[in-house]
C-alpha atoms as a PDB file:
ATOM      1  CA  UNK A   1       0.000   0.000   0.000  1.00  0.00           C
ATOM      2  CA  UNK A   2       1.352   3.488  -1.017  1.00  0.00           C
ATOM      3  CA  UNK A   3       1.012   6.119   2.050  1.00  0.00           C
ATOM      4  CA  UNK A   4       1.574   9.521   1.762  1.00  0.00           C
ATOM      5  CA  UNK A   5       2.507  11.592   4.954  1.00  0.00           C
ATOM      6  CA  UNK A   6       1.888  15.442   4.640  1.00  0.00           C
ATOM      7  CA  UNK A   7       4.719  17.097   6.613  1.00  0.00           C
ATOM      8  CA  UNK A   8       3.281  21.060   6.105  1.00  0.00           C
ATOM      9  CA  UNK A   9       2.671  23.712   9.177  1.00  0.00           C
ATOM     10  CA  UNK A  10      -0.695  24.970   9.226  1.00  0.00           C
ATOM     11  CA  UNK A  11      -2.251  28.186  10.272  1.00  0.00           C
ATOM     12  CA  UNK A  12      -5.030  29.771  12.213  1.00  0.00           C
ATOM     13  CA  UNK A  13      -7.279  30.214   9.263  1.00  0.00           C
ATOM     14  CA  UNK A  14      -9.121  26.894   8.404  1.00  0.00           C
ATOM     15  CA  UNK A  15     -10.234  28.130   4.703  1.00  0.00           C
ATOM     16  CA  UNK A  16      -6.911  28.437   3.894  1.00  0.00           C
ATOM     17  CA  UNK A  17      -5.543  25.352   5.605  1.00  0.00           C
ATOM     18  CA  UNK A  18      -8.023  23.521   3.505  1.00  0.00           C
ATOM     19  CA  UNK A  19      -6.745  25.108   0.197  1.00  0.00           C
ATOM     20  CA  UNK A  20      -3.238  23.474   1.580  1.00  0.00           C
ATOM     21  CA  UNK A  21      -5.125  20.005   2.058  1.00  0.00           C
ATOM     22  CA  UNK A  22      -6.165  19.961  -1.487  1.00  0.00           C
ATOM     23  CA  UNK A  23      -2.438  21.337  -3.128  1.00  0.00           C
ATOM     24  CA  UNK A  24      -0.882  18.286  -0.904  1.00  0.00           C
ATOM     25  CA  UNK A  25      -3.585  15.400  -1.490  1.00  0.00           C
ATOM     26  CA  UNK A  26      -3.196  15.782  -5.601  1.00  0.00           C
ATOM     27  CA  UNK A  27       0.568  16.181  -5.139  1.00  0.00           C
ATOM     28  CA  UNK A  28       0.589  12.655  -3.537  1.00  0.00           C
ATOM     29  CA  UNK A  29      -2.377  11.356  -5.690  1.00  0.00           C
ATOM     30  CA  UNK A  30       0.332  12.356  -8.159  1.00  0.00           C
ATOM     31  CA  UNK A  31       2.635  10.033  -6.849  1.00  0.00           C
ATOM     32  CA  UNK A  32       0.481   7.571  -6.796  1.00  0.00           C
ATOM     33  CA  UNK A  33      -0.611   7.825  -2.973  1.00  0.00           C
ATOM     34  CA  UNK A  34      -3.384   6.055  -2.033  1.00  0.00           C
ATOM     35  CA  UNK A  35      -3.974   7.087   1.432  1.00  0.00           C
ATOM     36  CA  UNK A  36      -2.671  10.705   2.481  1.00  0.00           C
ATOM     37  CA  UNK A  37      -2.355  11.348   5.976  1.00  0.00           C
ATOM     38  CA  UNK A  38      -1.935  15.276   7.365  1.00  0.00           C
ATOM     39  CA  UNK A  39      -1.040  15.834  11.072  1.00  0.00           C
ATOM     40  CA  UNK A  40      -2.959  16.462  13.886  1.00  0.00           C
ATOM     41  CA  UNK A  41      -4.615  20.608  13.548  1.00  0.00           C
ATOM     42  CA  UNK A  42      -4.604  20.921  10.301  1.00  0.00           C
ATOM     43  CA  UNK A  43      -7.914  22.697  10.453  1.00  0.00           C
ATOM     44  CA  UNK A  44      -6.488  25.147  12.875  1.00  0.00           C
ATOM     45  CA  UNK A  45      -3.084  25.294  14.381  1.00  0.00           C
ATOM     46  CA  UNK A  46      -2.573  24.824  18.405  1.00  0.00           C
ATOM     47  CA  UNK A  47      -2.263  28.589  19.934  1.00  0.00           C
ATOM     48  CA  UNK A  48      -5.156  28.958  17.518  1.00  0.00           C
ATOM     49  CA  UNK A  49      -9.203  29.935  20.465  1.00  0.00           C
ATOM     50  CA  UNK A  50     -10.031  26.140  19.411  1.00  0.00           C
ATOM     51  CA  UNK A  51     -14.116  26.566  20.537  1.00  0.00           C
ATOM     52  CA  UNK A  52     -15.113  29.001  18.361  1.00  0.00           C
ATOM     53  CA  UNK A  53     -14.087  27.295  14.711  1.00  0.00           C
ATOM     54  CA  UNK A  54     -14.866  24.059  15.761  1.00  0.00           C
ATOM     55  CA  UNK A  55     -16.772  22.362  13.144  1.00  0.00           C
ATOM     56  CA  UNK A  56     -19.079  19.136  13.458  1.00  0.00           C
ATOM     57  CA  UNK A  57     -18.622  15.628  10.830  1.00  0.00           C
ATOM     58  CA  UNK A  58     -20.662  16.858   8.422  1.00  0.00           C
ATOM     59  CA  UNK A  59     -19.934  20.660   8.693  1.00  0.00           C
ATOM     60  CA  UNK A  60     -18.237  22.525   5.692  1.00  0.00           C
ATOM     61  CA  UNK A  61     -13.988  21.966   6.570  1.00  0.00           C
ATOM     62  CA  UNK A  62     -14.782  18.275   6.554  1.00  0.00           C
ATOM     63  CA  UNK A  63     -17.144  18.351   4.080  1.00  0.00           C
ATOM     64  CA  UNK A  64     -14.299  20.141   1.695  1.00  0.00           C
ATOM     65  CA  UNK A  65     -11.966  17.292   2.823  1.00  0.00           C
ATOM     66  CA  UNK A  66     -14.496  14.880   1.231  1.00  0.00           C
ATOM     67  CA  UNK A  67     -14.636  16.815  -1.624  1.00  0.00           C
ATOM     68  CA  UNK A  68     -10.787  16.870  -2.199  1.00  0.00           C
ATOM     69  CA  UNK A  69     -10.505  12.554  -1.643  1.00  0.00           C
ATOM     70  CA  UNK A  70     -13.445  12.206  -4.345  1.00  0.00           C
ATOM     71  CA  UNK A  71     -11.503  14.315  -6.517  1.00  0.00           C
ATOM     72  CA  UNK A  72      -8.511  12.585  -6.172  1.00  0.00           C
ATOM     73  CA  UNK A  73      -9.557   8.893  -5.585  1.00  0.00           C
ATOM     74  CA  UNK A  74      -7.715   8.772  -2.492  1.00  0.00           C
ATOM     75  CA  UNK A  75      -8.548   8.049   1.495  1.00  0.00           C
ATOM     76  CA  UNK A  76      -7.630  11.364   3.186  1.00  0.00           C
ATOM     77  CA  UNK A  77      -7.181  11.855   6.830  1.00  0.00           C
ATOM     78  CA  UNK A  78      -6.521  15.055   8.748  1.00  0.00           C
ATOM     79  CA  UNK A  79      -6.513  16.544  12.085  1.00  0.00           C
ATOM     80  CA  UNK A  80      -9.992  18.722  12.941  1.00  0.00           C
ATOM     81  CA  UNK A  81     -11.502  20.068  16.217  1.00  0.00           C
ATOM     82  CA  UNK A  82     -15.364  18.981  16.327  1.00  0.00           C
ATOM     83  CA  UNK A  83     -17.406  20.310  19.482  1.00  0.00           C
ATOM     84  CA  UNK A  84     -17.546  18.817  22.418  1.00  0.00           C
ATOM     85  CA  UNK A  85     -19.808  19.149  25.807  1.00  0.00           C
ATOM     86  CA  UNK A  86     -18.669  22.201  27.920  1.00  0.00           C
ATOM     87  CA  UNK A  87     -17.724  24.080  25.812  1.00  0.00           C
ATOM     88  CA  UNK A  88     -14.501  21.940  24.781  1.00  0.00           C
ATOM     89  CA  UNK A  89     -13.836  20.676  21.618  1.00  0.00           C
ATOM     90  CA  UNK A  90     -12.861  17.081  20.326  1.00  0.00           C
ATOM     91  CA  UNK A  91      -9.706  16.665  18.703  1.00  0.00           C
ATOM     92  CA  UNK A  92     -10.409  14.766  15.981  1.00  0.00           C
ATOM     93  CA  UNK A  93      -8.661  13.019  13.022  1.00  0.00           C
ATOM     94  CA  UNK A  94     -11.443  12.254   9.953  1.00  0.00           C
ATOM     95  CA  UNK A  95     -11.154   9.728   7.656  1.00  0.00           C
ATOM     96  CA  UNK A  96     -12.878  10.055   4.525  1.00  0.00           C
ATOM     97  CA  UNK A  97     -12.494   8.975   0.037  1.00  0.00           C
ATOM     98  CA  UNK A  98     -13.752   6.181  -1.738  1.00  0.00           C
ATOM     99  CA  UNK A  99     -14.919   3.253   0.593  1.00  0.00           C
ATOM    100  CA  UNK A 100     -13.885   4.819   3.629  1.00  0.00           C
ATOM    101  CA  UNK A 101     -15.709   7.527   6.435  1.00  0.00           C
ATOM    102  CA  UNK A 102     -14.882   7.320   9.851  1.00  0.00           C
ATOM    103  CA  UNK A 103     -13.866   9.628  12.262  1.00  0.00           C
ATOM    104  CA  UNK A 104     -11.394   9.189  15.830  1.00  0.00           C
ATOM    105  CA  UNK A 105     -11.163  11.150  18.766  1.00  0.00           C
ATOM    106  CA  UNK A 106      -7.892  11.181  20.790  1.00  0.00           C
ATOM    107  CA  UNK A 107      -7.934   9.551  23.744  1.00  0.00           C
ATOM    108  CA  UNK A 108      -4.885  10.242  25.388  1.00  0.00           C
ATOM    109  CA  UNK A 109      -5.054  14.103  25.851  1.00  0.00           C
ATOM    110  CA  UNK A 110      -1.612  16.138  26.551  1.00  0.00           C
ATOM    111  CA  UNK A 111      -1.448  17.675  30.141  1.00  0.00           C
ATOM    112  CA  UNK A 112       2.250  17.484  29.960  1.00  0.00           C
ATOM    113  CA  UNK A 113       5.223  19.603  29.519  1.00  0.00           C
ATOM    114  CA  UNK A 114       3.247  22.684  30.941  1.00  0.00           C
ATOM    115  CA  UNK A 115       0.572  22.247  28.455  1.00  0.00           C
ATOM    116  CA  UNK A 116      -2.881  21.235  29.678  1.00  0.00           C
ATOM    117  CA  UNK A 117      -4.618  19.696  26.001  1.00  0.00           C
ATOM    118  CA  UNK A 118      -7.562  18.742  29.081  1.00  0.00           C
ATOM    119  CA  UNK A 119      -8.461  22.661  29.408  1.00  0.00           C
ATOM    120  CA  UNK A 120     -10.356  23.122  25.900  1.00  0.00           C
ATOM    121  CA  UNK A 121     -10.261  19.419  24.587  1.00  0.00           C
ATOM    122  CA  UNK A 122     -12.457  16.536  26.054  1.00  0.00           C
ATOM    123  CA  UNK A 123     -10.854  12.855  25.433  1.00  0.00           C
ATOM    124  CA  UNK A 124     -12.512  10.588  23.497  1.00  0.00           C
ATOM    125  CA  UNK A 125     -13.542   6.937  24.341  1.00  0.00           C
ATOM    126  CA  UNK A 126     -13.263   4.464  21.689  1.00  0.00           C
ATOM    127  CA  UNK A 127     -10.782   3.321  18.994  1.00  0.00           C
ATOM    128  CA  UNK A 128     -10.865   3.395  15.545  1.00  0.00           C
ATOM    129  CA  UNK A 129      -9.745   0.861  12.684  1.00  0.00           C
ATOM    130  CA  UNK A 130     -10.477   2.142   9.003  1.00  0.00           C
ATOM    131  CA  UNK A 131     -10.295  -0.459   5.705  1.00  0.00           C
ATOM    132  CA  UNK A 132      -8.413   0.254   3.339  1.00  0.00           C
ATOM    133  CA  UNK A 133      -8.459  -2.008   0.106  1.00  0.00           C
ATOM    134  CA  UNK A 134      -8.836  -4.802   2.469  1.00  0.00           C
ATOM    135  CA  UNK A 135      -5.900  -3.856   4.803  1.00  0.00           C
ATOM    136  CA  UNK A 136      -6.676  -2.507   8.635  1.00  0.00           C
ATOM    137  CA  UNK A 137      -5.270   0.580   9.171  1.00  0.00           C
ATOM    138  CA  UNK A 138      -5.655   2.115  13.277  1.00  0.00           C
ATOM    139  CA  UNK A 139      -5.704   6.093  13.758  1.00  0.00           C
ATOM    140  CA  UNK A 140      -3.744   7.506  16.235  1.00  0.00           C
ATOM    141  CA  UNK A 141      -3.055  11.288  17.735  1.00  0.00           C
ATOM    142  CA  UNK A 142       0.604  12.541  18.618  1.00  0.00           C
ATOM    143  CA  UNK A 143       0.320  11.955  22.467  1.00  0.00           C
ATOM    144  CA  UNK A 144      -1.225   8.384  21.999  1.00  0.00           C
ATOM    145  CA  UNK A 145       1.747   7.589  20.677  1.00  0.00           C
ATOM    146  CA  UNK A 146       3.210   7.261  24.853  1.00  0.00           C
ATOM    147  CA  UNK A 147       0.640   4.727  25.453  1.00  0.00           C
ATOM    148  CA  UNK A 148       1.521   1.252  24.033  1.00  0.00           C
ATOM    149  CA  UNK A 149      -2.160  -0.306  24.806  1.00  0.00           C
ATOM    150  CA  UNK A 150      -3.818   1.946  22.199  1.00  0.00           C
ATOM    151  CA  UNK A 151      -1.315   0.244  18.985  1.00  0.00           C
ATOM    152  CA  UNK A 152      -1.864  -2.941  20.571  1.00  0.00           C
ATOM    153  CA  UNK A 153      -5.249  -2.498  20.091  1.00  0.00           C
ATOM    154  CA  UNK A 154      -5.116  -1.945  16.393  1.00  0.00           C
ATOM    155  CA  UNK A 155      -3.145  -4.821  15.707  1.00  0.00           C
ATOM    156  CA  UNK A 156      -6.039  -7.035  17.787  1.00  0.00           C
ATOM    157  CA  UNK A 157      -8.344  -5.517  15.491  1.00  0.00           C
ATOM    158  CA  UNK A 158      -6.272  -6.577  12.413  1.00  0.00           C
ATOM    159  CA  UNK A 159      -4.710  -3.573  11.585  1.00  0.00           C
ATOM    160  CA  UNK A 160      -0.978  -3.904   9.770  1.00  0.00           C
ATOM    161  CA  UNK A 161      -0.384  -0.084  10.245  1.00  0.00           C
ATOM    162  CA  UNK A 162      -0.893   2.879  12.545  1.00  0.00           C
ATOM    163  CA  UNK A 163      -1.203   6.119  11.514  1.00  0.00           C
ATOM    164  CA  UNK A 164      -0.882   8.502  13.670  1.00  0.00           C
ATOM    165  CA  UNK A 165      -1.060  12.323  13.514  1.00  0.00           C
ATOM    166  CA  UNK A 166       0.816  14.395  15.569  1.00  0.00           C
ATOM    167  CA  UNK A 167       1.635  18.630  15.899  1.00  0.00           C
ATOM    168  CA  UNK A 168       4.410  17.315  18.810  1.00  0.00           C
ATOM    169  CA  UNK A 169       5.923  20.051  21.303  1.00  0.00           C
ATOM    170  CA  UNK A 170       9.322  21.092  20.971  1.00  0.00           C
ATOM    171  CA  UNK A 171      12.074  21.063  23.320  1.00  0.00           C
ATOM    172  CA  UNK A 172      15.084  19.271  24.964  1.00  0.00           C
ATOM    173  CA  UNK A 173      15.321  16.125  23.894  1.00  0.00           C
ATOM    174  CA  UNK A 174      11.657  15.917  22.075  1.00  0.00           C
ATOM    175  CA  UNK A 175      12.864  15.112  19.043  1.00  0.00           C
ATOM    176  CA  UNK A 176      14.584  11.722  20.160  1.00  0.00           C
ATOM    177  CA  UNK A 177      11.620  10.776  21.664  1.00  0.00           C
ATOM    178  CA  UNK A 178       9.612  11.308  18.976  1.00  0.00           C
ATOM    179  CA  UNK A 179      11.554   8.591  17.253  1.00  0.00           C
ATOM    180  CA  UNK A 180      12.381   6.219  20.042  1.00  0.00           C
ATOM    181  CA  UNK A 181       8.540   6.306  20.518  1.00  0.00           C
ATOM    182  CA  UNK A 182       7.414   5.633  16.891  1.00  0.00           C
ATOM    183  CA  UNK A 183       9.991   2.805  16.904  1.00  0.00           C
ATOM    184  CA  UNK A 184       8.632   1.681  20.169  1.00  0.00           C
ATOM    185  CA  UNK A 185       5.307   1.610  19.285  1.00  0.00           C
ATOM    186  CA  UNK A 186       6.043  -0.239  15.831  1.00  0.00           C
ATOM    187  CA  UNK A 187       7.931  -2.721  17.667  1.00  0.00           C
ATOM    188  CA  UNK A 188       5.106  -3.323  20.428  1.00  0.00           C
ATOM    189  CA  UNK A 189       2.261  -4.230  18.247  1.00  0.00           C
ATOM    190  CA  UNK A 190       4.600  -5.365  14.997  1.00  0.00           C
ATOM    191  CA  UNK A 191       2.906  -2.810  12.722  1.00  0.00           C
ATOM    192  CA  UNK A 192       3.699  -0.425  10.651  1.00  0.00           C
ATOM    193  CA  UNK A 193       3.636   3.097  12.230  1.00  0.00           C
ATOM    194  CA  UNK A 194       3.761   5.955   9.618  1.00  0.00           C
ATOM    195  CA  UNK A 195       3.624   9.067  12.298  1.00  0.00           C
ATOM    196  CA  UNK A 196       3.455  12.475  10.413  1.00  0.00           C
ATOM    197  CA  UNK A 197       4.438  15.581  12.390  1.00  0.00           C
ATOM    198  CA  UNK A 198       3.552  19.235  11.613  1.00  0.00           C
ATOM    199  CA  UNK A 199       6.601  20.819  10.051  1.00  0.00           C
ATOM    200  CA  UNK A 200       8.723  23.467  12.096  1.00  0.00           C
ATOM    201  CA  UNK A 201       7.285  26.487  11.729  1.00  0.00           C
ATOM    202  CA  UNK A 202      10.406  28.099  13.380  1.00  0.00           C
ATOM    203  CA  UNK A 203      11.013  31.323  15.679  1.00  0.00           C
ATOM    204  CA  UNK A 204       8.267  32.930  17.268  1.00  0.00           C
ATOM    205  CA  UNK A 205       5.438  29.890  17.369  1.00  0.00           C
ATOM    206  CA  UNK A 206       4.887  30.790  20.597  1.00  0.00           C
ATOM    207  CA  UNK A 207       4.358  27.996  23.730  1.00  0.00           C
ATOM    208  CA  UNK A 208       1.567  25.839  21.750  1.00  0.00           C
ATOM    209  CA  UNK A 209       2.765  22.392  20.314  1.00  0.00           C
ATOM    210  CA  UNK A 210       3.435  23.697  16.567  1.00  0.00           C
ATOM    211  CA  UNK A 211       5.391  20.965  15.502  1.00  0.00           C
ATOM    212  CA  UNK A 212       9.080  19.703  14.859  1.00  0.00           C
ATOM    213  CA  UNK A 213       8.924  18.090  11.505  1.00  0.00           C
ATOM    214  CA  UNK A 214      10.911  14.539  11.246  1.00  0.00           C
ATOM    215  CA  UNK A 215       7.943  12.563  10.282  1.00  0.00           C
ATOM    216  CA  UNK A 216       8.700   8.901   9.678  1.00  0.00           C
ATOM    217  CA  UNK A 217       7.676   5.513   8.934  1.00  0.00           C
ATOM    218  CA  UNK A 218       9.146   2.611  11.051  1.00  0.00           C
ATOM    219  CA  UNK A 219       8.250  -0.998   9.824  1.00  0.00           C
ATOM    220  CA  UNK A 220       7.239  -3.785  12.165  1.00  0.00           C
ATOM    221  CA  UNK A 221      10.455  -4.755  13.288  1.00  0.00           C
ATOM    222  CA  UNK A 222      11.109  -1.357  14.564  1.00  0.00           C
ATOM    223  CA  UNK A 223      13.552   0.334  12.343  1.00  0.00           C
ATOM    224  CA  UNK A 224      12.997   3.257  10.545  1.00  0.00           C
ATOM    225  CA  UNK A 225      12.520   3.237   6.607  1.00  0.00           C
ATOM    226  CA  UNK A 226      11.819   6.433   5.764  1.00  0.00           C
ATOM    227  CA  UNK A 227      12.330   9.890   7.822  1.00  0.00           C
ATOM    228  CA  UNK A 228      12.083  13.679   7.117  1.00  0.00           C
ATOM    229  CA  UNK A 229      13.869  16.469   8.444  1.00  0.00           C
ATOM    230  CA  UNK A 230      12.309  19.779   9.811  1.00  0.00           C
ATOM    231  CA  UNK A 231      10.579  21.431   6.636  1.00  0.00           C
ATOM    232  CA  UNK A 232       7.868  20.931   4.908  1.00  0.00           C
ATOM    233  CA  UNK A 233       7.800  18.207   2.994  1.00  0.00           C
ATOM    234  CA  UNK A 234       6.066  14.986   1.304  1.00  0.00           C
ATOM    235  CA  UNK A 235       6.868  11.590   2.165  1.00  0.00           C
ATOM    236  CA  UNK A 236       5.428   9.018   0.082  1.00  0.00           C
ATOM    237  CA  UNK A 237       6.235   5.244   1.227  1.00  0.00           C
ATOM    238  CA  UNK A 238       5.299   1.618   0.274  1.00  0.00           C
ATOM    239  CA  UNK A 239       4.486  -0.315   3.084  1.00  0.00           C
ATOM    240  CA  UNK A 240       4.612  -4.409   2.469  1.00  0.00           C
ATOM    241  CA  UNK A 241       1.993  -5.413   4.481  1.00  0.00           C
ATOM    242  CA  UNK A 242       3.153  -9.487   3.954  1.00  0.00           C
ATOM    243  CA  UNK A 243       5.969  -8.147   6.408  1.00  0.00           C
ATOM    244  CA  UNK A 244       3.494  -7.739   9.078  1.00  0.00           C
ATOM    245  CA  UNK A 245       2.349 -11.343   9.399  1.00  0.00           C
ATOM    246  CA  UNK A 246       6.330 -12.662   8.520  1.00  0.00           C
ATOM    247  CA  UNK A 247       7.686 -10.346  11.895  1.00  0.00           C
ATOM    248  CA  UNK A 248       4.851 -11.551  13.886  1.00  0.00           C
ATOM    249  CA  UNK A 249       6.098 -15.066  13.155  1.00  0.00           C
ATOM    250  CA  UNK A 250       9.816 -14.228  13.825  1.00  0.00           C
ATOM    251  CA  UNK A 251       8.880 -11.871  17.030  1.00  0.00           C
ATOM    252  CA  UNK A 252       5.320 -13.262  18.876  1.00  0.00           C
ATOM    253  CA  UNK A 253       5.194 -10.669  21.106  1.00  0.00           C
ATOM    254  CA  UNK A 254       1.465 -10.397  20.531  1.00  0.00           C
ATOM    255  CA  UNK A 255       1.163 -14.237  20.641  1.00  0.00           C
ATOM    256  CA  UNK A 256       3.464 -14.529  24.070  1.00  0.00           C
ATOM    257  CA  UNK A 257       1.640 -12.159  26.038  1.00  0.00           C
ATOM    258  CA  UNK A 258       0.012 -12.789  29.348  1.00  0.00           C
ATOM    259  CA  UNK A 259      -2.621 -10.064  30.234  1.00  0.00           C
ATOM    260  CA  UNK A 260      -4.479 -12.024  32.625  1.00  0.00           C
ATOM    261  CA  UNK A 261      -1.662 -11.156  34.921  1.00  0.00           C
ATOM    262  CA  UNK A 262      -2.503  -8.033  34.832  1.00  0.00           C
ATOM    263  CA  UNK A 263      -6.054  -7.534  35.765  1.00  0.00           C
END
């Protein structure tokens, strides 16, 4: 399966960060993409009053996502805020093109590092699993990406990849564990984990998570295939899902475990 991962900094205007979705979906359709995954707020960067432009499932931004997959023949999936009770929003990644239309809210929310995510966004509660040409892809949102249950999960539900969508915080040592995590992660549930950051949008971003760039995809042994640097760029990668069912064989991690131990 050909994967496309968006690496581009959005803005606080979601009109125009739409107008970006559609430039970077027919540049990978180009390419011959057939699933093109943007990070998390692409409708509306963090730093960005999240409350008033959030926009339900079947409001206008996603709406003009669907548009752009039809047009292009491809599955699209990109970071949105929907609203949520208390005046909080969902942070939410939509999946929509041909066959596909499904939506996930993060679960894991990001009151670390001096940020509070909790403050404006309210976690979600389930997971989601999308099917692609008859391969199981999971959804997953930056700060999941510390909790090894959630991948886990996907790969009980059949999924061969994760992909996860991230605008990660910058700062000492954040970009190592950005990779030692998508490794980890890979490794845990022997999938493939294509994790696509928001590019660096450089001095003055402010305290919000913007984004460090260096999306990658790590295979299900763990190592890392393809990487990006800092700017914006596209990353388009094959992913052999027959891999996934040979590491399983070599590395049973999913087979050896015990979780009755645990409960």
């Amino acid at each position: 399966m050909r994967i496309a991962l968006s690496q581009l900094t959005t803005g606080p205007d979601p009109e125009k960060n739409l107008l970006l979705v559609e430039e970077w979906t027919r540049r990978a359709a180009d390419a011959g993409a057939r699933v093109v995954v943007f990070p998390e707020a692409t409708m509306a960067c963090f730093g960005t009053p999240l409350a008033p432009l959030a926009e339900p499932l079947d409001g206008p931004w996603a709406d003009g996502v669907r548009r752009i997959a039809r047009a292009t023949g491809t599955v699209v999936v990109a970071g949105m805020f929907t609203p949520a009770t208390g005046g909080r929003v969902a942070n939410t990644l939509l999946a929509t093109g041909p066959g596909v239309e499904a939506s996930y809210d993060k679960i894991h929310l990001y009151d670390a590092f001096g940020f509070r995510e909790s403050d404006t966004v309210a976690a979600g509660s389930a997971t989601t699993v999308i099917d692609v040409d008859g391969v199981r892809l999971g959804l997953a949102t930056c700060y999941d990406i510390r909790f090894p249950e959630l991948f886990r999960a996907h790969a009980d539900a059949g999924a061969a990849a994760t992909l996860l969508a991230a605008s990660w915080g910058a700062g000492p040592g954040k970009p190592e564990q950005w990779e030692l995590l998508a490794r980890a992660r890979a490794l845990d549930a022997t999938v493939w984990l294509a994790a696509v950051d928001q590019a660096d949008p450089g001095a003055g971003a402010g305290s919000a998570p913007t984004g460090i760039g260096h999306s990658l995809v790590a295979g299900p042994d763990g190592t890392v295939r393809h990487a990006l640097g800092a700017e914006p760029e596209l990353l388009v990668a094959d992913l052999d899902i027959d891999e996934v069912a040979a590491v399983r064989r070599r590395t049973s991690v999913l087979a050896n475990r015990r979780p009755e131990m645990w409960r």
